[in-house]
PDB file of N, CA and C in Angstrom:
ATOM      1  N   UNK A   1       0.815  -1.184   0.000  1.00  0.00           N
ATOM      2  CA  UNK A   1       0.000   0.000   0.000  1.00  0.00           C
ATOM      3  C   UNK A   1       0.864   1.256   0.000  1.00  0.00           C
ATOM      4  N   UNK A   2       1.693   0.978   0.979  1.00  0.00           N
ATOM      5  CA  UNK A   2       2.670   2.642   1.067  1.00  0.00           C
ATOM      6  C   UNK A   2       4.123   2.408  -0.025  1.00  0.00           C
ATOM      7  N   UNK A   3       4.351   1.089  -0.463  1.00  0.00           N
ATOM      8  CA  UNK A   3       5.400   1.112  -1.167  1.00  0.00           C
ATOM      9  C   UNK A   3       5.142   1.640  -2.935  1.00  0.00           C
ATOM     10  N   UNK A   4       3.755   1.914  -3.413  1.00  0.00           N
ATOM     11  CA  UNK A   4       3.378   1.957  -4.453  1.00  0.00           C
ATOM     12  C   UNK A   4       3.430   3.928  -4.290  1.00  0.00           C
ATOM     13  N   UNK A   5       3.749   4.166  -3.597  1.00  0.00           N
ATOM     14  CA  UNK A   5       3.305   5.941  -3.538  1.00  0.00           C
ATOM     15  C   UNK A   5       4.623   7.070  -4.583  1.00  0.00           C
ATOM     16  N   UNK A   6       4.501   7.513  -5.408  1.00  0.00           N
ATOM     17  CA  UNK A   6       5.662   8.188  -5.957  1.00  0.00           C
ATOM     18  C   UNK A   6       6.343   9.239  -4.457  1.00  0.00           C
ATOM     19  N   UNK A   7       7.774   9.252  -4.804  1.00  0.00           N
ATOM     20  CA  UNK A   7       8.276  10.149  -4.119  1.00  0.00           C
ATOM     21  C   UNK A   7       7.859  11.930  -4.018  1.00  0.00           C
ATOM     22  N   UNK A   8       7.859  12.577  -2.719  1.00  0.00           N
ATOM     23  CA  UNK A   8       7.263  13.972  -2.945  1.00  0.00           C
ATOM     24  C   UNK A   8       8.077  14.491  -3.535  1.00  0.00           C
ATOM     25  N   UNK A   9       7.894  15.634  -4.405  1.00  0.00           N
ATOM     26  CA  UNK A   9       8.847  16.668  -4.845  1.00  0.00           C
ATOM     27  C   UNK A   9       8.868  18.140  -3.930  1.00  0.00           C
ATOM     28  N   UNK A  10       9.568  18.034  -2.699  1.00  0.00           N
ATOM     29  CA  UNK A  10       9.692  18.962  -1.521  1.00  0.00           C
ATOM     30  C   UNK A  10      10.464  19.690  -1.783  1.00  0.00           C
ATOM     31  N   UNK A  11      11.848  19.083  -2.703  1.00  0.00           N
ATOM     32  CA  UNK A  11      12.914  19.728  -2.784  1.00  0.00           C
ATOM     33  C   UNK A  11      13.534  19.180  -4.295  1.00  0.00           C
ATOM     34  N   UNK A  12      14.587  20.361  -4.767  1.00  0.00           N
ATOM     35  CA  UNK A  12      15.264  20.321  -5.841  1.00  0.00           C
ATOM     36  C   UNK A  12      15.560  18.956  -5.889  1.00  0.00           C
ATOM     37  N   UNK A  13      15.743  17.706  -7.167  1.00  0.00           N
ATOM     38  CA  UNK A  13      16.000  16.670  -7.450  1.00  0.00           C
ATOM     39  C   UNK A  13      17.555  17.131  -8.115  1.00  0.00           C
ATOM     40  N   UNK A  14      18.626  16.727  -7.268  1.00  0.00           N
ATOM     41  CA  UNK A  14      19.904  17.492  -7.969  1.00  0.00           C
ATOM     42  C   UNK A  14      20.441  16.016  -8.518  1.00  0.00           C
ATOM     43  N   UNK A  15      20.020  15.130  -8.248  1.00  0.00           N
ATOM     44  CA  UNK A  15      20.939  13.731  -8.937  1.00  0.00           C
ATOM     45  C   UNK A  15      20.603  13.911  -9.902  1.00  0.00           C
ATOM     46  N   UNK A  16      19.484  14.219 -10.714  1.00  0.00           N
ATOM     47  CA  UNK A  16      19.317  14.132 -12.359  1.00  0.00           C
ATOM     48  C   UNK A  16      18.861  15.441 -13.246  1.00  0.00           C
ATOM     49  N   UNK A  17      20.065  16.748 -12.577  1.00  0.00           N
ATOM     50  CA  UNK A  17      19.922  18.068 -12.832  1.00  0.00           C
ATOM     51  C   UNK A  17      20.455  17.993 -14.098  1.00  0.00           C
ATOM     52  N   UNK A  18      21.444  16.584 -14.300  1.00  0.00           N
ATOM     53  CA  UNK A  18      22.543  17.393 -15.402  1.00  0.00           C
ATOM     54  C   UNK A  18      23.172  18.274 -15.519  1.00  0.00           C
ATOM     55  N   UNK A  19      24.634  18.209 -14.093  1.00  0.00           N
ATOM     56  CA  UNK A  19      25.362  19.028 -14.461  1.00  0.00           C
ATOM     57  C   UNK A  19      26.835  18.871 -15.098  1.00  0.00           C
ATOM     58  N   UNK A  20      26.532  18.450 -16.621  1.00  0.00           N
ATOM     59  CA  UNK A  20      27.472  18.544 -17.353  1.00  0.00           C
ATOM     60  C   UNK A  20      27.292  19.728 -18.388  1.00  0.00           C
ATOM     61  N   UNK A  21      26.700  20.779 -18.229  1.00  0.00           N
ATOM     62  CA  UNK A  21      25.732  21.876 -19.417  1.00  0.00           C
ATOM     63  C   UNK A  21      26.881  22.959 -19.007  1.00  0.00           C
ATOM     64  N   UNK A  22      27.106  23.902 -19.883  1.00  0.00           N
ATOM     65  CA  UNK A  22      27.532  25.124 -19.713  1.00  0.00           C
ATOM     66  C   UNK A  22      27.538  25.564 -17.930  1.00  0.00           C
ATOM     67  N   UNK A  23      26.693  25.927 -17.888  1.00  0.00           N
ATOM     68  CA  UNK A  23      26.367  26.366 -16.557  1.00  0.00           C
ATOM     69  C   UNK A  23      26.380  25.886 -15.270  1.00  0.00           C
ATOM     70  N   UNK A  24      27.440  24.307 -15.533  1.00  0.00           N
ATOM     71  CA  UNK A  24      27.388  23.490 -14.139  1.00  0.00           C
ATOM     72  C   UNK A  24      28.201  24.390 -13.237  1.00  0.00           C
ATOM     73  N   UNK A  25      28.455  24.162 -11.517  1.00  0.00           N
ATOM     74  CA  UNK A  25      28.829  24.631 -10.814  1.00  0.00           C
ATOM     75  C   UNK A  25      30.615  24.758 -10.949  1.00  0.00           C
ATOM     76  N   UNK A  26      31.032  23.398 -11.356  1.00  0.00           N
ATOM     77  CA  UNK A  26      32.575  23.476 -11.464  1.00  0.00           C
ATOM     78  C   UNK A  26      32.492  24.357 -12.670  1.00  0.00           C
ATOM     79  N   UNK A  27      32.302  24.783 -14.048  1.00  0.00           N
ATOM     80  CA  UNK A  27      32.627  25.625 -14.663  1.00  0.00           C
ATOM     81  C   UNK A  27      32.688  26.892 -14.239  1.00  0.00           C
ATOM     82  N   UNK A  28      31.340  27.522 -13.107  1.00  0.00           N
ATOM     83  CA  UNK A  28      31.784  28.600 -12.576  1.00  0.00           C
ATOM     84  C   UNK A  28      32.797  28.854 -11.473  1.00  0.00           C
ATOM     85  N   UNK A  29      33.333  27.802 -11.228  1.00  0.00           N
ATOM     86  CA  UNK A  29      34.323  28.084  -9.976  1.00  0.00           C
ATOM     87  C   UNK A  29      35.577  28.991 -10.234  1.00  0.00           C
ATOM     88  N   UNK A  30      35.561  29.586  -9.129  1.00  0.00           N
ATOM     89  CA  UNK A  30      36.602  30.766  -9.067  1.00  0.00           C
ATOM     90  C   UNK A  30      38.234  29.790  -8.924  1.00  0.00           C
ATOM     91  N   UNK A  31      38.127  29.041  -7.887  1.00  0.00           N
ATOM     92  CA  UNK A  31      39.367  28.598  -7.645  1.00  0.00           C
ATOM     93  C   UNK A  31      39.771  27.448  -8.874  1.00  0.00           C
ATOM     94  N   UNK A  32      39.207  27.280  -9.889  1.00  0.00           N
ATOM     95  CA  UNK A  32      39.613  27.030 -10.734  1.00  0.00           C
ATOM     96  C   UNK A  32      41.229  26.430 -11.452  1.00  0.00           C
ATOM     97  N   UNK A  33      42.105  25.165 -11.435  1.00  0.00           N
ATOM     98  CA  UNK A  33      43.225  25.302 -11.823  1.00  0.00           C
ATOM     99  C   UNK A  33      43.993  25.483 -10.202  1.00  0.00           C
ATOM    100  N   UNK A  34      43.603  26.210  -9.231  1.00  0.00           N
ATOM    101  CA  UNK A  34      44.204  26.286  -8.263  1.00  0.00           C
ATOM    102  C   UNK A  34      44.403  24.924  -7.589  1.00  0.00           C
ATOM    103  N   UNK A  35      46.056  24.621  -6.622  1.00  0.00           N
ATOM    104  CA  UNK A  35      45.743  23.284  -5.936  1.00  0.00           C
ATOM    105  C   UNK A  35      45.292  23.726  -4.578  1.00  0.00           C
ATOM    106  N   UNK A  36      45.076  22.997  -3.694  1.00  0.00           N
ATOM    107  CA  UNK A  36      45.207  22.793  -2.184  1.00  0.00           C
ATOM    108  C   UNK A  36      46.119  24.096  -1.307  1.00  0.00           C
ATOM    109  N   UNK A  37      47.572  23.440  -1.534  1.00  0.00           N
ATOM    110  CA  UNK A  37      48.212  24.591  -0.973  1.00  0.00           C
ATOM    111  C   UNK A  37      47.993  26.023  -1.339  1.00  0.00           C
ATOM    112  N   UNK A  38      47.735  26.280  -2.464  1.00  0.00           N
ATOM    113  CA  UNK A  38      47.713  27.685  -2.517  1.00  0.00           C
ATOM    114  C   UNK A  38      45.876  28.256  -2.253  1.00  0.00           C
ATOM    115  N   UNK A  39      45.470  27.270  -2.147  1.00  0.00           N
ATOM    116  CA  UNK A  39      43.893  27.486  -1.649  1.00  0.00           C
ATOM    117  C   UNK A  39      43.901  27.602  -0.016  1.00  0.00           C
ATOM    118  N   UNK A  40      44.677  26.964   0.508  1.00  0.00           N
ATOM    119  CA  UNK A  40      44.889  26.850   1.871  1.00  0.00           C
ATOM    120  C   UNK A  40      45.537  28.179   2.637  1.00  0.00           C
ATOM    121  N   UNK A  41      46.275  28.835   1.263  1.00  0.00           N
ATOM    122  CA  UNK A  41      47.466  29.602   1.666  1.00  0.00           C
ATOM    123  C   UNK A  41      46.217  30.839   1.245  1.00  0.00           C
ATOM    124  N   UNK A  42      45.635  30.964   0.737  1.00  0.00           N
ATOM    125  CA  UNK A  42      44.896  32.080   0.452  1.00  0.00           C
ATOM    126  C   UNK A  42      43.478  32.431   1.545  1.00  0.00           C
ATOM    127  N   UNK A  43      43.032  31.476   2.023  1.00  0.00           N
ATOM    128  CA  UNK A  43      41.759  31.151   3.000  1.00  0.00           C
ATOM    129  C   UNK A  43      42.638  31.454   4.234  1.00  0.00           C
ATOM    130  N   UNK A  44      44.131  31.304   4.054  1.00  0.00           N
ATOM    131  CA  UNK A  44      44.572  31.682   5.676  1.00  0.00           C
ATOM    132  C   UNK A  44      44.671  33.092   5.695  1.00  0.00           C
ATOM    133  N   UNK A  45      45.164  33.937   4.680  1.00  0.00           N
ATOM    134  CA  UNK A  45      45.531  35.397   4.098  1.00  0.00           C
ATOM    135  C   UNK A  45      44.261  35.698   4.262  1.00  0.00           C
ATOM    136  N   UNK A  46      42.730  35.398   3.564  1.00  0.00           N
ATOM    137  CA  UNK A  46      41.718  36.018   4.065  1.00  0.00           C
ATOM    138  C   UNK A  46      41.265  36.248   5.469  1.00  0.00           C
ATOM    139  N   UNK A  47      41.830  34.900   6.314  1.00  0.00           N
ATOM    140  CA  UNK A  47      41.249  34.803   7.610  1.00  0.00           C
ATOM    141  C   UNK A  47      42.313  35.941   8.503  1.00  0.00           C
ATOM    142  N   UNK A  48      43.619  36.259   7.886  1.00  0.00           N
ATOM    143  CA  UNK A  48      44.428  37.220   8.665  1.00  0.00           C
ATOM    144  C   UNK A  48      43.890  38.376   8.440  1.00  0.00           C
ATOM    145  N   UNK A  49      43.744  38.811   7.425  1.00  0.00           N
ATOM    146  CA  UNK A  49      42.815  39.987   7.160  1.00  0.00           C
ATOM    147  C   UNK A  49      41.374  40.143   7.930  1.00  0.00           C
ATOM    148  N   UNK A  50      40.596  39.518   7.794  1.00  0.00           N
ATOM    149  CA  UNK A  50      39.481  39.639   8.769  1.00  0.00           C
ATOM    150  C   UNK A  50      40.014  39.841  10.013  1.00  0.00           C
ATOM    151  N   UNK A  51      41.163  39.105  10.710  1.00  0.00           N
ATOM    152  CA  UNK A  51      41.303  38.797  12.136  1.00  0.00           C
ATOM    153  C   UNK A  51      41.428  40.286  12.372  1.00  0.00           C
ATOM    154  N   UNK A  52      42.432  40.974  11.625  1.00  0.00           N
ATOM    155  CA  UNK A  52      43.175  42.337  11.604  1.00  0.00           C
ATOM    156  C   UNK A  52      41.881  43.305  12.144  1.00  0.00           C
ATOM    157  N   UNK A  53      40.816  43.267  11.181  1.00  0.00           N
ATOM    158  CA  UNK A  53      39.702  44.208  11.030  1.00  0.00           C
ATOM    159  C   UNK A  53      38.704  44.294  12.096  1.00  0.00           C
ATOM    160  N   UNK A  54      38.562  42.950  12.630  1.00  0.00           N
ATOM    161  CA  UNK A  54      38.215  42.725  13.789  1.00  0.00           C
ATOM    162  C   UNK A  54      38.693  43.283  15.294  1.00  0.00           C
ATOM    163  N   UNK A  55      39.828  42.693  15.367  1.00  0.00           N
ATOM    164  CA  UNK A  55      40.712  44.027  16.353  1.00  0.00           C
ATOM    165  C   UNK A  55      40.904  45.209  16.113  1.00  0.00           C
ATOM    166  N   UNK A  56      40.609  45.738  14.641  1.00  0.00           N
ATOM    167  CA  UNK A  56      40.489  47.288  14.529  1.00  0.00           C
ATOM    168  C   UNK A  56      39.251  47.901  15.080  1.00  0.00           C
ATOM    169  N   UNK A  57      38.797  47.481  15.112  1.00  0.00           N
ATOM    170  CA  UNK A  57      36.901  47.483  14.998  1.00  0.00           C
ATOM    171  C   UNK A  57      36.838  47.518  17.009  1.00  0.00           C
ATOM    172  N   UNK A  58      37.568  46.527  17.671  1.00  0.00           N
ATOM    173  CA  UNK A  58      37.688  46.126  18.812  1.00  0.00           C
ATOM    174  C   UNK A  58      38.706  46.978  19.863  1.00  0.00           C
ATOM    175  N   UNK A  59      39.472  47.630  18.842  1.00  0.00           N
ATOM    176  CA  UNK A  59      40.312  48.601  19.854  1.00  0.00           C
ATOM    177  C   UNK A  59      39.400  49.759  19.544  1.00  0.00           C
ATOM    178  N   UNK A  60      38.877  50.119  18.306  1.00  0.00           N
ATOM    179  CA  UNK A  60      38.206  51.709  18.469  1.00  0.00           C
ATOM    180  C   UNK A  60      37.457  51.671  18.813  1.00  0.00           C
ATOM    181  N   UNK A  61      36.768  50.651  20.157  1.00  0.00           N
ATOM    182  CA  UNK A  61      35.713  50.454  20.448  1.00  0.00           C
ATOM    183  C   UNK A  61      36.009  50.625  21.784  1.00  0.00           C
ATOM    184  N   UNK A  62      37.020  50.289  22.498  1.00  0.00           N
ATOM    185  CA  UNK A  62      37.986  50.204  23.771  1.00  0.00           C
ATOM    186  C   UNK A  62      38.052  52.013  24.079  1.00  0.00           C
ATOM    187  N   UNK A  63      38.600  51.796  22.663  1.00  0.00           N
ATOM    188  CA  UNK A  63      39.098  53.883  23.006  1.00  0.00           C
ATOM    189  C   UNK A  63      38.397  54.887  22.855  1.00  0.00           C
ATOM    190  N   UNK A  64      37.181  54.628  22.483  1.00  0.00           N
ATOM    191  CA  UNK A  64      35.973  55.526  22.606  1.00  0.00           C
ATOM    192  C   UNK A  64      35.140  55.305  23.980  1.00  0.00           C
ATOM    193  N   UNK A  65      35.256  53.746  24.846  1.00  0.00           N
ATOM    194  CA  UNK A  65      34.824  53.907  25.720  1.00  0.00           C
ATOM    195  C   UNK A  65      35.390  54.913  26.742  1.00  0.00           C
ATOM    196  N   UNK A  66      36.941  54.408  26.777  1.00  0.00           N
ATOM    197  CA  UNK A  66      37.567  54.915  27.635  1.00  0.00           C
ATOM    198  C   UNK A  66      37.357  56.538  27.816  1.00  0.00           C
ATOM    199  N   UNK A  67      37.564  56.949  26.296  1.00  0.00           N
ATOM    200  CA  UNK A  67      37.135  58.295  26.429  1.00  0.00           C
ATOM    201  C   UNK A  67      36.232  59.066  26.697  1.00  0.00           C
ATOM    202  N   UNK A  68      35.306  58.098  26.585  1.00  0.00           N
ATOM    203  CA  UNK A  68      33.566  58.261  27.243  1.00  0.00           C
ATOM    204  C   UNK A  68      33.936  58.455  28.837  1.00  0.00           C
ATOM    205  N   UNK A  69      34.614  57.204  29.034  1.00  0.00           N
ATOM    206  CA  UNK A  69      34.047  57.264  30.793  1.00  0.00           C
ATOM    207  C   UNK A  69      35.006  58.862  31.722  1.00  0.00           C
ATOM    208  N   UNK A  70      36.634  59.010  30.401  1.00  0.00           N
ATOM    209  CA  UNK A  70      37.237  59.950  30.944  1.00  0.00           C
ATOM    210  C   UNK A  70      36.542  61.602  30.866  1.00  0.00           C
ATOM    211  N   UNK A  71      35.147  61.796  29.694  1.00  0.00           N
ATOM    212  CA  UNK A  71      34.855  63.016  29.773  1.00  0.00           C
ATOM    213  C   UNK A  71      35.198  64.025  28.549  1.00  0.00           C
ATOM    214  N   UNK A  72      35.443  62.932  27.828  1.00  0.00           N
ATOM    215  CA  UNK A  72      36.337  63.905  26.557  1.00  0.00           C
ATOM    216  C   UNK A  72      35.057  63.966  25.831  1.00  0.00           C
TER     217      UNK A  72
END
């Protein structure tokens, strides 16, 4: 009785999208040609940069209090 029921369509069916067309996902990829290490080496360079901006963000946040509580 319940084994005869077609499957719901709730969600995108991506096993039989066909992505071998122009427009599959690996053709748009940025990292493209890139290996590992230099993908690794670049995701760490982004994450130093954020870290940086973050403590910028975190000290002028320190030194405006301070200057708050001193009256300036």
């Amino acid at each position: 009785m319940f084994a005869n029921q077609p499957p719901r369509r709730d969600f995108a069916d991506t096993l039989t999208a066909g992505n071998d067309g122009p427009w599959a996902w690996a053709a748009l990829s940025r990292q493209e040609g890139i290996d590992a290490n230099e993908l690794t080496a670049t995701t760490d360079a982004e994450d130093r940069h954020l870290l940086g901006l973050v403590l910028c963000a975190a000290a002028a946040t320190l030194l405006l209090a301070v200057a708050a509580s001193l009256g300036f």
